[in-house]
Protein backbone atom coordinates (compact mmCIF):
# COMPACT_ATOMS: atom_id res chain seq x y z
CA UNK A 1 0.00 0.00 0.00
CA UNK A 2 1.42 3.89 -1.18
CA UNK A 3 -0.40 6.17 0.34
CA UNK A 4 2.00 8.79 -0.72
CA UNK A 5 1.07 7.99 -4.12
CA UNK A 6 -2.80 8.62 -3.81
CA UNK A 7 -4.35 10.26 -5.88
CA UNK A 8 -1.32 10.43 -8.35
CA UNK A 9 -2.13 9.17 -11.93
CA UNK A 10 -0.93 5.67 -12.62
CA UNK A 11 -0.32 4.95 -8.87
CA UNK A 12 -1.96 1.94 -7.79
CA UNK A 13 -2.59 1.14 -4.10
CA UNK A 14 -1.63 -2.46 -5.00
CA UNK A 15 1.89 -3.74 -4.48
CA UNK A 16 3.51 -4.48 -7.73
CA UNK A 17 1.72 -2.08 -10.17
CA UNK A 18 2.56 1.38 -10.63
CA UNK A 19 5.64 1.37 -9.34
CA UNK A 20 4.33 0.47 -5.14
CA UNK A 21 6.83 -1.56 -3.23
CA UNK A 22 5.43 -1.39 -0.35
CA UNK A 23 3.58 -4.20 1.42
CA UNK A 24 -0.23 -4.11 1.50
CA UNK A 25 -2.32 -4.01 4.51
CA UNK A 26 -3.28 -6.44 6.39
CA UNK A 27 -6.41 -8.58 4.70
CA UNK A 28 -4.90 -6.78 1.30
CA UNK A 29 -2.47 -9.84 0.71
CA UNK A 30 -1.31 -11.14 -2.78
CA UNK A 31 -0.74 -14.99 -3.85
CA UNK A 32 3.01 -15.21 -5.26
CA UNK A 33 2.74 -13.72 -9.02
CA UNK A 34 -0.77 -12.56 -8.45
CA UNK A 35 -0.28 -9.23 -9.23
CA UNK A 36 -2.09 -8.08 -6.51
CA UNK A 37 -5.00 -9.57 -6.10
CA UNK A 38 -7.21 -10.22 -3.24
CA UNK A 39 -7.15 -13.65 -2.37
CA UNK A 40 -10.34 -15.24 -0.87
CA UNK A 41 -8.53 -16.84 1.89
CA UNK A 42 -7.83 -13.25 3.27
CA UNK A 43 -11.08 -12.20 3.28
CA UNK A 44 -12.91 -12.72 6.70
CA UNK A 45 -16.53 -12.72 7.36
CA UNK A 46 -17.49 -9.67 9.85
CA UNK A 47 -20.76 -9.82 11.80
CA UNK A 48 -22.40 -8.29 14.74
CA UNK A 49 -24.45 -10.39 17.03
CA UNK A 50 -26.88 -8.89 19.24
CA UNK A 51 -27.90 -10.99 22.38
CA UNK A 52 -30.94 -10.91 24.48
CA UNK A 53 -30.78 -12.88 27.79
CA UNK A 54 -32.70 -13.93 30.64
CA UNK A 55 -32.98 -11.64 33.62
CA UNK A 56 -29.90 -11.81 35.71
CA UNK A 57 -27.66 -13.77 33.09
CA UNK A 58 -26.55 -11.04 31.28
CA UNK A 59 -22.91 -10.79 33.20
CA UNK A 60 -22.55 -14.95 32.84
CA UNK A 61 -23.61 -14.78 29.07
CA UNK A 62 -20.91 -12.16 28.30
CA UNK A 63 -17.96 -14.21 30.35
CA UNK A 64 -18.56 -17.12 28.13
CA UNK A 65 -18.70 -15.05 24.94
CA UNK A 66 -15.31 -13.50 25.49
CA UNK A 67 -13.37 -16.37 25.89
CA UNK A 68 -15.02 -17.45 22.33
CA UNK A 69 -12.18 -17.19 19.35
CA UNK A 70 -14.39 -15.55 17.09
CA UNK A 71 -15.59 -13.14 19.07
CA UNK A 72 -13.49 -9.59 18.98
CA UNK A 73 -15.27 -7.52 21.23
CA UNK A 74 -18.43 -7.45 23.52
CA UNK A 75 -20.68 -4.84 24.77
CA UNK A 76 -22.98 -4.70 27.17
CA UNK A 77 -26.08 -2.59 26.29
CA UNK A 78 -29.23 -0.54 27.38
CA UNK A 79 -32.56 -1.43 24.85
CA UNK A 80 -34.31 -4.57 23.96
CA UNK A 81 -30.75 -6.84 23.46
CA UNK A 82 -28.41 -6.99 26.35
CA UNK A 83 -25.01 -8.02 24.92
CA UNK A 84 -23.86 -7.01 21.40
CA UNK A 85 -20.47 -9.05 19.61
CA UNK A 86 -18.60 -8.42 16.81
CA UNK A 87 -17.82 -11.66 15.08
CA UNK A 88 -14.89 -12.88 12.73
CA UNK A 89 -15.39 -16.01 10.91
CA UNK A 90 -14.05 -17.73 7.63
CA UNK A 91 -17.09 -17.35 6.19
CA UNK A 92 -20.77 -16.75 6.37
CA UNK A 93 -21.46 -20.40 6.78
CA UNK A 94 -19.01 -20.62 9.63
CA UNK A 95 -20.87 -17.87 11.57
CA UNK A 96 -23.71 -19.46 10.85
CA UNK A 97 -22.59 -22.68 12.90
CA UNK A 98 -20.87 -20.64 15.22
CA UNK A 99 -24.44 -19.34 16.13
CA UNK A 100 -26.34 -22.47 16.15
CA UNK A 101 -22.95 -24.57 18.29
CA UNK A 102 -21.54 -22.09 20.55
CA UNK A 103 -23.86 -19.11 21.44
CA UNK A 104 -27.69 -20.62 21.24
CA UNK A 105 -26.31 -23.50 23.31
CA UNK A 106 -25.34 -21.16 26.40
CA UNK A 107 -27.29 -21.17 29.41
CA UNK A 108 -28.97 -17.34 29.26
CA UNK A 109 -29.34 -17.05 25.86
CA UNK A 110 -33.22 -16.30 24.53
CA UNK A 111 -32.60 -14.79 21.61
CA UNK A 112 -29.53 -13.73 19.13
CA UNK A 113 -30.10 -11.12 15.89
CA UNK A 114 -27.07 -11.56 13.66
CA UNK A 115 -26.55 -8.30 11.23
CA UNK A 116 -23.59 -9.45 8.27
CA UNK A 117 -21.40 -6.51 7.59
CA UNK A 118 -21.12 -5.85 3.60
């Protein structure tokens, strides 16, 4: 990634074209000779996951959550849900089972909303 070389013409915010030596960020990696392009095994699946529980198992609920890999941040929160997660999975399919195994399954848990980021 050049950011000195934004907005410059020819300058390409890819490694390899344009003259850009630099490496690109991270999730912005290239497959040996692939002139830069974004592989689908660096692309993550990003979702947030909005928890209601059952009265008093709010603080439980978001113990277990954090010690969850996928999980990369929880909030506790005023309104109808109680806990809100950000999620990082391969793929939409594996938050989908992440769901279903690991956070329907925990004592606490009435209801989940899952919002996909695009």
């Amino acid at each position: 990634y050049c950011p000195g070389q934004r907005g410059n013409a020819g300058a390409s915010p890819v490694r390899g074209i344009g003259g850009c030596s630099a490496p690109p960020p991270p999730g912005l990696g290239h497959a040996a000779g692939g002139g830069g392009r974004i592989t689908k095994e660096s692309m993550a699946a990003k979702c947030y996951i909005l928890i209601e529980t059952a009265v008093g198992n709010t603080r439980n609920v978001a113990t277990a959550v954090k010690a969850l890999a996928e999980v990369k941040s929880v909030d506790l929160v005023t309104g109808p849900y109680d806990i809100i997660l950000v999620v990082e999975a391969q793929d939409l399919h594996s938050i989908g089972e992440f769901v279903i195994a690991k956070v329907h399954t925990l004592p606490g848990v009435n209801r989940t909303v899952t919002c996909m980021t695009v």
